[in-house]
Protein backbone atom coordinates (compact mmCIF):
# COMPACT_ATOMS: atom_id res chain seq x y z
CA UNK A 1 -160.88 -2.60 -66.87
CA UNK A 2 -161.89 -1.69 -63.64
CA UNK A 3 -159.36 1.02 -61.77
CA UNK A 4 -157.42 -1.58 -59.19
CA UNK A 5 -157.67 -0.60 -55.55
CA UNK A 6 -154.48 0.74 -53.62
CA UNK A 7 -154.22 -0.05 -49.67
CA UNK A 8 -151.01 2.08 -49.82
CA UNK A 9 -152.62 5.18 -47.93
CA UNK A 10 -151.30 6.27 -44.69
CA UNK A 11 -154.17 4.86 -41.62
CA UNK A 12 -155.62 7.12 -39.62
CA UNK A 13 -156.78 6.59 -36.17
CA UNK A 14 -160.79 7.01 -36.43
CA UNK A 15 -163.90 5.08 -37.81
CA UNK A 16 -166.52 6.40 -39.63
CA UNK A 17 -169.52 5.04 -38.60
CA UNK A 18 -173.40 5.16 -38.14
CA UNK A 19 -173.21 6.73 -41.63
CA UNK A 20 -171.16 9.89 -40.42
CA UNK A 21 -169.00 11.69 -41.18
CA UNK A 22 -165.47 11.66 -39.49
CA UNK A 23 -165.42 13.51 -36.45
CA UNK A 24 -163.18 16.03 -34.73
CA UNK A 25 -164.66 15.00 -31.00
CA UNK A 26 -163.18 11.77 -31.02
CA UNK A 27 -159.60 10.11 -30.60
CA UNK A 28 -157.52 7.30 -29.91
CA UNK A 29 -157.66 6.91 -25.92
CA UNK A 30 -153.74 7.58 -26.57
CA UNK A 31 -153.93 11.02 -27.81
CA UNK A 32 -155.31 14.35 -26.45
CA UNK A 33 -159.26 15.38 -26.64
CA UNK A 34 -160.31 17.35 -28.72
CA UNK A 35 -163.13 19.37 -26.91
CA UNK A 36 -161.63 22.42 -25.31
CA UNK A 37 -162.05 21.80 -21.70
CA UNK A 38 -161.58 17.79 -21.68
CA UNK A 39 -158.58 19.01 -24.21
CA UNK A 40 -157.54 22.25 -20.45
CA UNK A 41 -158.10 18.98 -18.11
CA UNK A 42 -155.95 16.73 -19.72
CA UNK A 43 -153.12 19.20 -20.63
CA UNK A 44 -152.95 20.27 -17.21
CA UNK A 45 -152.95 16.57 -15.71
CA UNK A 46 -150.12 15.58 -17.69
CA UNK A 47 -148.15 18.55 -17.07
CA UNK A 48 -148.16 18.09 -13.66
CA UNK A 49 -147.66 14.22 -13.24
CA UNK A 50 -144.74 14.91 -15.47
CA UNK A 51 -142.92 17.57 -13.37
CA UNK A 52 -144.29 16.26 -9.54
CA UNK A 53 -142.25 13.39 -10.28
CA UNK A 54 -138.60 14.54 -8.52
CA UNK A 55 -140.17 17.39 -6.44
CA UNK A 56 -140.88 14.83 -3.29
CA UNK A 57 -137.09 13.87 -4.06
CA UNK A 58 -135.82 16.67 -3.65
CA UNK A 59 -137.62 17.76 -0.59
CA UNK A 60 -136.61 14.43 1.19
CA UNK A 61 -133.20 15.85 0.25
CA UNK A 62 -133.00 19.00 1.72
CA UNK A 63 -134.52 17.96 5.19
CA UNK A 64 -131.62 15.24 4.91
CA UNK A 65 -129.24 17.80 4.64
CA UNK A 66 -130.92 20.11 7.57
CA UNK A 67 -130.77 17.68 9.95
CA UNK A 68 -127.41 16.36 8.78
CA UNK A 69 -125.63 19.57 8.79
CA UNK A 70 -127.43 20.71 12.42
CA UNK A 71 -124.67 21.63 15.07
CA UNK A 72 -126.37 18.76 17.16
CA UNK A 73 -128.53 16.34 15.08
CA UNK A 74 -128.43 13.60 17.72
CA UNK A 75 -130.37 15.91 19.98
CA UNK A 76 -133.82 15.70 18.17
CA UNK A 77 -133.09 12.00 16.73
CA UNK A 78 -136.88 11.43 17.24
CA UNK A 79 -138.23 14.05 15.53
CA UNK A 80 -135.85 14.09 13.03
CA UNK A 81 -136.45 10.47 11.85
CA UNK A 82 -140.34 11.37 12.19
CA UNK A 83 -139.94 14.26 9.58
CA UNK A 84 -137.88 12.41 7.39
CA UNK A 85 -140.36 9.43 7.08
CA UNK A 86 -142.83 11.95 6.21
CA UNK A 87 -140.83 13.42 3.51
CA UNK A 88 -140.71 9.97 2.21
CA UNK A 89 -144.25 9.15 2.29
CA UNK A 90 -145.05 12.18 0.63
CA UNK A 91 -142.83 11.22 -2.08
CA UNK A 92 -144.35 8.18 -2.51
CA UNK A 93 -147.99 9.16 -2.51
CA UNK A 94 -146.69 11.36 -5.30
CA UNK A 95 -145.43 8.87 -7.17
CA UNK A 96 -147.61 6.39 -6.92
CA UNK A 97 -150.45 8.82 -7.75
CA UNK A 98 -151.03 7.42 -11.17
CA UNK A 99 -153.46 9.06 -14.19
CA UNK A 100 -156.86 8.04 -14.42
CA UNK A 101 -157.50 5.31 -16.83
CA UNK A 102 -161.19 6.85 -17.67
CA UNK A 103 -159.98 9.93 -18.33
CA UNK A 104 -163.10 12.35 -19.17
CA UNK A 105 -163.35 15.71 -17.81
CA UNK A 106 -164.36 14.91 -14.10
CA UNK A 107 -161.99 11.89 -13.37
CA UNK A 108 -158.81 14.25 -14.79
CA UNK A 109 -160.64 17.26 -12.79
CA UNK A 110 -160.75 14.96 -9.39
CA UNK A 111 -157.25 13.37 -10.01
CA UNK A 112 -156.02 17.02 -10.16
CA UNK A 113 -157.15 17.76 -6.69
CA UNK A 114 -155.98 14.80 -5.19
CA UNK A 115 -152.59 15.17 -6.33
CA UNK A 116 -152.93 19.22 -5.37
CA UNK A 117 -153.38 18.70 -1.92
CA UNK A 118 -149.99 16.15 -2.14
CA UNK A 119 -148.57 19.15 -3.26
CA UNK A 120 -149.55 21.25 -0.87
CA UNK A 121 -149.30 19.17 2.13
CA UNK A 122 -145.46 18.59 0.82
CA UNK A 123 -145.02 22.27 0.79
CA UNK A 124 -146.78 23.07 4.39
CA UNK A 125 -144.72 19.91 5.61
CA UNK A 126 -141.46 21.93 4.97
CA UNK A 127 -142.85 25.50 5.70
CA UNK A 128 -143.64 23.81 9.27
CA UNK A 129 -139.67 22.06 9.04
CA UNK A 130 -138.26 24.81 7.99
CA UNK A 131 -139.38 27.40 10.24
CA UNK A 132 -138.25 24.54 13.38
CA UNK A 133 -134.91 24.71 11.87
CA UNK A 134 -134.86 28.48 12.00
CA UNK A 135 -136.08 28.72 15.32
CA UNK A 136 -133.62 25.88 16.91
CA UNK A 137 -130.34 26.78 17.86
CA UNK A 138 -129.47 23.08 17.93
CA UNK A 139 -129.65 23.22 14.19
CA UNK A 140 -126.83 25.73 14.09
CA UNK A 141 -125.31 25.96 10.55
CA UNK A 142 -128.44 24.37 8.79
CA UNK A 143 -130.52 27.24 9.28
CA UNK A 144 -128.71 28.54 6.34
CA UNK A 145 -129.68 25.59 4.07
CA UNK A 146 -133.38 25.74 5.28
CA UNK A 147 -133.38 29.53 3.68
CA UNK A 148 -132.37 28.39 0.53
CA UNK A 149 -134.14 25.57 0.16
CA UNK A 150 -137.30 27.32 0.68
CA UNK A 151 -135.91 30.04 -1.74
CA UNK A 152 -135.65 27.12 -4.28
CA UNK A 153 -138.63 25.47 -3.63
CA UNK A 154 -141.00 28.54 -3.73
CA UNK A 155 -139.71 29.48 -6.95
CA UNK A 156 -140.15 26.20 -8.27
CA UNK A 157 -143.60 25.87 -7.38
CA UNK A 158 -144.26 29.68 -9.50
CA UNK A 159 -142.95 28.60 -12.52
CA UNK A 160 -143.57 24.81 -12.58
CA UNK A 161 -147.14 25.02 -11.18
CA UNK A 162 -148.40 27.83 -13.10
CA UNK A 163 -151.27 26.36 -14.40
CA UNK A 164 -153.66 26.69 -10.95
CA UNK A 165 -152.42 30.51 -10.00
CA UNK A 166 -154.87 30.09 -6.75
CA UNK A 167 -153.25 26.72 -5.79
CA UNK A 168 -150.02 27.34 -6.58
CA UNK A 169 -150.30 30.64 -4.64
CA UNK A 170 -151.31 29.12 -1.42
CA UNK A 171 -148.06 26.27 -1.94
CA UNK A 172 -145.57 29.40 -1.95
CA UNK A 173 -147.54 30.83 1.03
CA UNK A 174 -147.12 27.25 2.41
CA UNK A 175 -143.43 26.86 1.55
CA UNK A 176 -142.38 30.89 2.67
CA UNK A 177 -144.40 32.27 5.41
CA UNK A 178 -144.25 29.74 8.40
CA UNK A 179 -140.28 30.51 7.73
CA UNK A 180 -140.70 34.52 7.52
CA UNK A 181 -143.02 34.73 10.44
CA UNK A 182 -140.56 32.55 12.63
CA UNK A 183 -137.81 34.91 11.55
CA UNK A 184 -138.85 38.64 12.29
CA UNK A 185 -140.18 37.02 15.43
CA UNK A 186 -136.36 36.77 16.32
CA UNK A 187 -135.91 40.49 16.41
CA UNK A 188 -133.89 43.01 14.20
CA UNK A 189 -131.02 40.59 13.65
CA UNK A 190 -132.84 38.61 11.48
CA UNK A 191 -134.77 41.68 9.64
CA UNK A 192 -132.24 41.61 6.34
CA UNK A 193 -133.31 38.52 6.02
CA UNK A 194 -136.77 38.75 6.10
CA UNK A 195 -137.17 41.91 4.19
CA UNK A 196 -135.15 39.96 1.46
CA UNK A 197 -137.99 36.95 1.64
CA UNK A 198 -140.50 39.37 1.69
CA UNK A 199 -139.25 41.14 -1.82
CA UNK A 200 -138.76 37.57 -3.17
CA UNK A 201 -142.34 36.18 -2.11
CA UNK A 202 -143.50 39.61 -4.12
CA UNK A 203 -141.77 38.77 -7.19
CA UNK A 204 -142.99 35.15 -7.47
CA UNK A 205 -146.53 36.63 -7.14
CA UNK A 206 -145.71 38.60 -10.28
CA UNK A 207 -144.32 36.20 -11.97
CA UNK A 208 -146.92 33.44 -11.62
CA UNK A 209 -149.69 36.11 -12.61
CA UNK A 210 -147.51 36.02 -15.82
CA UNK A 211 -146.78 32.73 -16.05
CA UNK A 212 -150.25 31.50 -15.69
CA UNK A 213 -151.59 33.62 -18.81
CA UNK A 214 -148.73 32.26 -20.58
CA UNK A 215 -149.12 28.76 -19.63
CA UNK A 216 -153.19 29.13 -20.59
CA UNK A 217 -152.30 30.61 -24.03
CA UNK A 218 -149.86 28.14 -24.83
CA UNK A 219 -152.59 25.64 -23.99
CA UNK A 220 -155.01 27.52 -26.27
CA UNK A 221 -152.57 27.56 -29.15
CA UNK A 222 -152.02 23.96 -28.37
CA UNK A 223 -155.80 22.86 -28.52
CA UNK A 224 -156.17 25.05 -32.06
CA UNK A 225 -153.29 23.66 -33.42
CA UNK A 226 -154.80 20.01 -32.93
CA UNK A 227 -157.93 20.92 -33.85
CA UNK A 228 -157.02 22.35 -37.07
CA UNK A 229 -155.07 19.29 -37.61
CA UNK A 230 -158.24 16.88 -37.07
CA UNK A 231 -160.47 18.88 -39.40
CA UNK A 232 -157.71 18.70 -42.14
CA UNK A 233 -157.64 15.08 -41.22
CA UNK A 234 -161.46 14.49 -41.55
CA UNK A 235 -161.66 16.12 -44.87
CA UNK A 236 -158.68 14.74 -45.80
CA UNK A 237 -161.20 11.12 -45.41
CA UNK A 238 -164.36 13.09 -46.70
CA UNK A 239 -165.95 12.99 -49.80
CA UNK A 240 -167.08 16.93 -50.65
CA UNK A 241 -169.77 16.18 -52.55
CA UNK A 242 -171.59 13.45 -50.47
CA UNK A 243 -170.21 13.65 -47.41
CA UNK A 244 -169.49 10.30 -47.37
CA UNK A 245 -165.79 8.82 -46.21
CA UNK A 246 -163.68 8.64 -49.94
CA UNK A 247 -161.19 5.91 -50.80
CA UNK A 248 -158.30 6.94 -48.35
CA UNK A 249 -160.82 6.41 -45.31
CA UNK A 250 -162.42 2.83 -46.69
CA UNK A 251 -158.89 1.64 -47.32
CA UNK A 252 -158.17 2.19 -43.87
CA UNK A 253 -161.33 1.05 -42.30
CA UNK A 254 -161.18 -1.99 -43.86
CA UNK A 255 -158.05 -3.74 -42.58
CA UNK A 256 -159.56 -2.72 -39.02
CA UNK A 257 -162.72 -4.12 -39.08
CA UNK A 258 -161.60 -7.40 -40.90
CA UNK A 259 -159.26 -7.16 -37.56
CA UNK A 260 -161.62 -7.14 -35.18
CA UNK A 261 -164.03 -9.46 -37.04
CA UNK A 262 -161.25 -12.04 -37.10
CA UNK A 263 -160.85 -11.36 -33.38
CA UNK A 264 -164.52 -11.84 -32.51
CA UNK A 265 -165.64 -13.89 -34.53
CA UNK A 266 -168.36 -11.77 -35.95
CA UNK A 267 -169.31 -11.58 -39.97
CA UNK A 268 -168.02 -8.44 -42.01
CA UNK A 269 -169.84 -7.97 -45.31
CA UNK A 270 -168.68 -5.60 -48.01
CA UNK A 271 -171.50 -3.97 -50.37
CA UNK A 272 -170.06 -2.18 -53.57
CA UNK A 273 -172.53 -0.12 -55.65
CA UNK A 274 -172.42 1.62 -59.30
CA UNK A 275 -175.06 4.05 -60.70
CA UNK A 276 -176.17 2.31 -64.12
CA UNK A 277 -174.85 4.63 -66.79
CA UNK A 278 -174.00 7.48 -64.80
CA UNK A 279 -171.97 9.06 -67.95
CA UNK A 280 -175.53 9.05 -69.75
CA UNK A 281 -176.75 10.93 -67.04
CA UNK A 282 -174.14 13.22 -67.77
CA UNK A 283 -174.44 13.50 -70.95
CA UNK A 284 -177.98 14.12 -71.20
CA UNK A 285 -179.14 16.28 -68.33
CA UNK A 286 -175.55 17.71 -67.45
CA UNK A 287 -172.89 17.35 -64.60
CA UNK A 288 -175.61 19.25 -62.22
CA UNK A 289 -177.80 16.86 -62.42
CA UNK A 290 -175.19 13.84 -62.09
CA UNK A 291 -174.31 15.34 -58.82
CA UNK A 292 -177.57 15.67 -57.67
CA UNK A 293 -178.06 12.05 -58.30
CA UNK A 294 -174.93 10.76 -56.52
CA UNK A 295 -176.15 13.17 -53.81
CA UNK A 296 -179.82 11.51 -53.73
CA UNK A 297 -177.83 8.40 -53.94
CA UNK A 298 -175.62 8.67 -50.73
CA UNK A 299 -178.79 9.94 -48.69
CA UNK A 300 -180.83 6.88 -50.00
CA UNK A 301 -177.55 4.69 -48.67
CA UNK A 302 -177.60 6.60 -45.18
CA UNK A 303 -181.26 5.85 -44.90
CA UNK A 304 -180.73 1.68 -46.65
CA UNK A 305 -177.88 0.89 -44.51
CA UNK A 306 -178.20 2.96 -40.97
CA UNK A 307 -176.83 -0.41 -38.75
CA UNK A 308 -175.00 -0.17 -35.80
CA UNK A 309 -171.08 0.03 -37.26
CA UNK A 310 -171.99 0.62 -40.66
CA UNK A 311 -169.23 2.62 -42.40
CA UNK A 312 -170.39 4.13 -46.11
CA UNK A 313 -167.98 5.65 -48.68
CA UNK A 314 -167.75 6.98 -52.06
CA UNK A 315 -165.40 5.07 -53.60
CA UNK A 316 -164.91 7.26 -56.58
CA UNK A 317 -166.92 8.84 -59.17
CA UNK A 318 -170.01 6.91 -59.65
CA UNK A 319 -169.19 4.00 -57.59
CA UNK A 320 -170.00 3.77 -53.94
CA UNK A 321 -169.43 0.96 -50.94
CA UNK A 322 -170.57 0.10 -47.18
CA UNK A 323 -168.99 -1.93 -44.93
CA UNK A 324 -171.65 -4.21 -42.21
CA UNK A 325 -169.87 -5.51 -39.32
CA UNK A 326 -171.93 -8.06 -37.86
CA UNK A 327 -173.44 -8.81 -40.94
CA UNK A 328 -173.79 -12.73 -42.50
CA UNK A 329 -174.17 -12.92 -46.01
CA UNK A 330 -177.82 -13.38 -46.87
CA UNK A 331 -178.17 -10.73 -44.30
CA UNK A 332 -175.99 -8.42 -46.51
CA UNK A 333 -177.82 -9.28 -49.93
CA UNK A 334 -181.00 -8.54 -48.52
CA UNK A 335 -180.14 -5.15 -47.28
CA UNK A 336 -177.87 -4.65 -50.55
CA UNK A 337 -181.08 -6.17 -52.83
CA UNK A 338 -183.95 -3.86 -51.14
CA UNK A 339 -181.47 -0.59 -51.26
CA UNK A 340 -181.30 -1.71 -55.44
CA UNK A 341 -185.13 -2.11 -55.60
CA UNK A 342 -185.24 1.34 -53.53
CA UNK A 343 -183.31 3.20 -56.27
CA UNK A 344 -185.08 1.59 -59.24
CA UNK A 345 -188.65 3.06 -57.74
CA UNK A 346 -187.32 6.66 -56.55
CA UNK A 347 -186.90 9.20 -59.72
CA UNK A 348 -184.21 11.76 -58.43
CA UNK A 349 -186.13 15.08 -58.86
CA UNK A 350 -184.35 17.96 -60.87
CA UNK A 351 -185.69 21.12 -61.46
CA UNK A 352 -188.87 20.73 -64.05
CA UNK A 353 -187.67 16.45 -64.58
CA UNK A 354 -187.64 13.23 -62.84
CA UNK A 355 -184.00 11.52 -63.53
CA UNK A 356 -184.35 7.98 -63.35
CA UNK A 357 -181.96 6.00 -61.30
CA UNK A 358 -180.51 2.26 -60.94
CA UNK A 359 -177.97 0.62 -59.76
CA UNK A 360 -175.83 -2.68 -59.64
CA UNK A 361 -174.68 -4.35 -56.58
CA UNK A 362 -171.73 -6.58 -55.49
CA UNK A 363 -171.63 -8.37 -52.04
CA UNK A 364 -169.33 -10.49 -50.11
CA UNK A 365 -168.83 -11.56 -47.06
CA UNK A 366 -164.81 -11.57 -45.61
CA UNK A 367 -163.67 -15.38 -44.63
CA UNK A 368 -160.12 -15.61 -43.13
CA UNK A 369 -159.79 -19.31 -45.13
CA UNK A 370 -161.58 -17.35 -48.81
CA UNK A 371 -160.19 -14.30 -48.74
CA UNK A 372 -156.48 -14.29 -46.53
CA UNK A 373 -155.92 -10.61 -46.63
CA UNK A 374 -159.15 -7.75 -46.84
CA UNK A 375 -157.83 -6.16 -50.40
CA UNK A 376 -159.11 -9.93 -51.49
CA UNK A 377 -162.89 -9.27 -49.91
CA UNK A 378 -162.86 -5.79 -52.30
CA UNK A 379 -161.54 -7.80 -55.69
CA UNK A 380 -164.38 -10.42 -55.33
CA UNK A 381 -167.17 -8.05 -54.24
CA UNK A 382 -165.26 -5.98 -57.25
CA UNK A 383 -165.82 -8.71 -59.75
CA UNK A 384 -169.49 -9.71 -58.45
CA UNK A 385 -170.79 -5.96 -59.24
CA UNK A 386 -169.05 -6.34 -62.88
CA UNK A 387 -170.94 -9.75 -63.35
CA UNK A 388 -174.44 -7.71 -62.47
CA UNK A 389 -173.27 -4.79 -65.02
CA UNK A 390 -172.51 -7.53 -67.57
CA UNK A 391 -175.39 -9.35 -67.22
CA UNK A 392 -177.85 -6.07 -67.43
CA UNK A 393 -177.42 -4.26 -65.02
CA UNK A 394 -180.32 -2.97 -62.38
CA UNK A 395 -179.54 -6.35 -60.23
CA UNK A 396 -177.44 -7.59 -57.06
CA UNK A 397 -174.90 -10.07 -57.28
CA UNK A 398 -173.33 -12.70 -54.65
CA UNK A 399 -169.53 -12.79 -54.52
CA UNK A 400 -168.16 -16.13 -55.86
CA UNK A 401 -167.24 -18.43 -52.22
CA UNK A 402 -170.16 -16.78 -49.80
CA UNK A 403 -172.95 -18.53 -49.47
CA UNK A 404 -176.28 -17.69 -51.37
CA UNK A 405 -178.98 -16.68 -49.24
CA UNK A 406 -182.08 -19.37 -49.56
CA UNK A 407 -184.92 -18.70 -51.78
CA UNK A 408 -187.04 -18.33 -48.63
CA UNK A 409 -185.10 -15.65 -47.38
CA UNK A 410 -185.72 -13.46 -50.65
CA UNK A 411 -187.15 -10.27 -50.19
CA UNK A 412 -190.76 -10.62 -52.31
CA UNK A 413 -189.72 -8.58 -55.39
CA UNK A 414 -186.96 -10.73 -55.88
CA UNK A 415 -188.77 -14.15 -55.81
């Protein structure tokens, strides 16, 4: 009895294909990159769509509560309403500012500017508002909350914005200076103040020198961390000895691709392969030379079945498989019957011999109506290639329900 096939292994997200093996540099378009500076880009975009997304709020706030708290708000109505639709734009440009859909290094680079210079037109919009406030008298008790809120905001933009320390240095400037210049231009009452701002705007320069190494090397250790995780994943789908995907990546390649061939309409053939008495290979030239077989085997298969989409596996031991999308039947037993007459003509050299080599093929072709679910493809591909080792071996045989290919579309060594 053959060994049954499982489907009971966890899917992963990539496709082996082309004959390759599974890649690191490749991902879902849900999840992260996985190159180190696409991986910096997109790190950084979403860190700072994520945390822009209350800052325009809050701004709109605080110039609410300046003008609302001013000993005479009626006096600058104009103005006032004029600053606070700004506020409000601003906070909509922010928010409507959405990630791009493309999102490759230069599209997450360019959607970073853009939503930079929202940030820093925000935070020159209330360095300008602030420093009116503090050089009204009509504003009266507000001056007091345009300190703070500049306090707050400035601070904010350190340790929230960390990740451009040139950007997010010019923002504080924005936010703190037109307010400290307006200030000790009052005189000597105003100096406690300003010396106080002054000491502040020095510590936030220290701290985002320190919070943008920190932010970088959690972004580092972020990037390793994944990419050690995608390498374990891609060997986890490897074969060592080939190269080749192994049974955990086939089984969950296959319900995929039957997916998408149901969903275009496009053929999906299934080739299944055993070396003819593989153990007597063993047995009489040793293990060595059995793996250098399978390996001459699974470099003859990259080179037989190199289509567009073509995923190729060891399926264990001596047994191997490739999946064609886009592949009819008689399509798939020619390319399966001129791999088979490859084999039989190509000794496998080792050291002073010449190891002679053949092998038995199964095909199929998936059919929604014949097969229902994919495991039912693999049984009746399974049970063609144990008809062509039954019947002698050294031949390729048609899965029960597909259609034979005609005689005129034999390859010549088969006629």
């Amino acid at each position: 009895m053959r060994r049954p096939r499982s489907g009971r292994e966890r899917p992963l997200p990539s496709l082996m294909k082309n004959n390759d093996v599974p890649s690191t540099a490749t991902l879902p378009e849900a999840g992260p990159p996985t190159t180190r500076e696409h991986f910096a880009q997109w790190r950084q975009a979403q860190d700072i769509r994520q945390r822009t997304r209350l800052g325009g709020f809050f701004y709109l706030v605080a110039w609410c509560l300046c003008w609302g708290f001013a000993s005479r708000p009626g006096v600058h109505w104009a103005a006032g309403l004029m600053v606070t639709a700004l506020f409000a734009l601003l906070l909509l440009l922010r928010l409507g500012h959405r990630l791009p859909r493309q999102a490759d290094v230069d599209a997450l680079r360019r959607w970073a500017l853009v939503h930079w210079n929202l940030l820093l037109a925000t935070a020159l919009s209330w360095g300008l508002a602030s420093s009116w406030v503090l050089a009204t008298p009509d504003f009266g008790n507000a001056r007091l909350v345009a300190v703070v809120s500049t306090v707050a905001f400035a601070t904010a933009m350190v340790f929230t914005f960390a990740m451009n320390r040139p950007l997010a240095t010019v923002g504080v400037a924005f936010l703190s200076l037109p307010g400290i210049a307006t200030l000790a231009w009052q005189g000597t009452d105003a100096l406690p103040v300003v010396l106080t701002l002054v000491g502040h705007l020095a510590f936030l320069v220290l701290a985002l020198r320190r919070g943008h190494a920190e932010y970088h090397a959690h972004t580092d250790m972020a990037f390793e961390l994944l990419d050690q995780r995608e390498r374990f994943r891609a060997l986890s789908r490897t074969d060592g000895l080939t190269q080749l995907g192994n049974r955990l990546h086939f089984n969950q390649v296959l319900p995929e691709m039957a997916h998408q061939a149901r969903r275009s309409g496009q053929p999906l053939s299934l080739a299944m392969f055993d070396i003819d008495w593989f153990k007597r290979i063993n047995d009489t030239h040793g293990h060595a030379a059995g793996d250098a077989c399978l390996i001459a085997f699974s470099g003859w298969m990259r080179t037989a079945f190199a289509g567009p989409g073509d995923v190729l596996v060891r399926l264990g031991g001596e047994e191997f498989g490739v999946l064609m999308p886009g592949t009819t039947a008689a399509e798939a037993w020619q390319r399966a019957e001129a791999f088979r007459h490859h084999v039989s003509l190509t000794p496998v050299a080792w050291r002073d011999r010449h190891i002679a080599v053949t092998t038995s093929g199964g095909v199929g072709t998936y059919g929604v109506a014949i097969d229902g679910a994919p495991e039912h493809l693999v049984q009746r591909v399974d049970r063609a290639l144990y008809t062509a080792k039954a019947r002698g071996r050294n031949q390729v045989t048609q899965a029960l329900g597909d259609a034979l290919p005609p005689q005129s579309d034999l390859p010549f060594w088969a006629s």
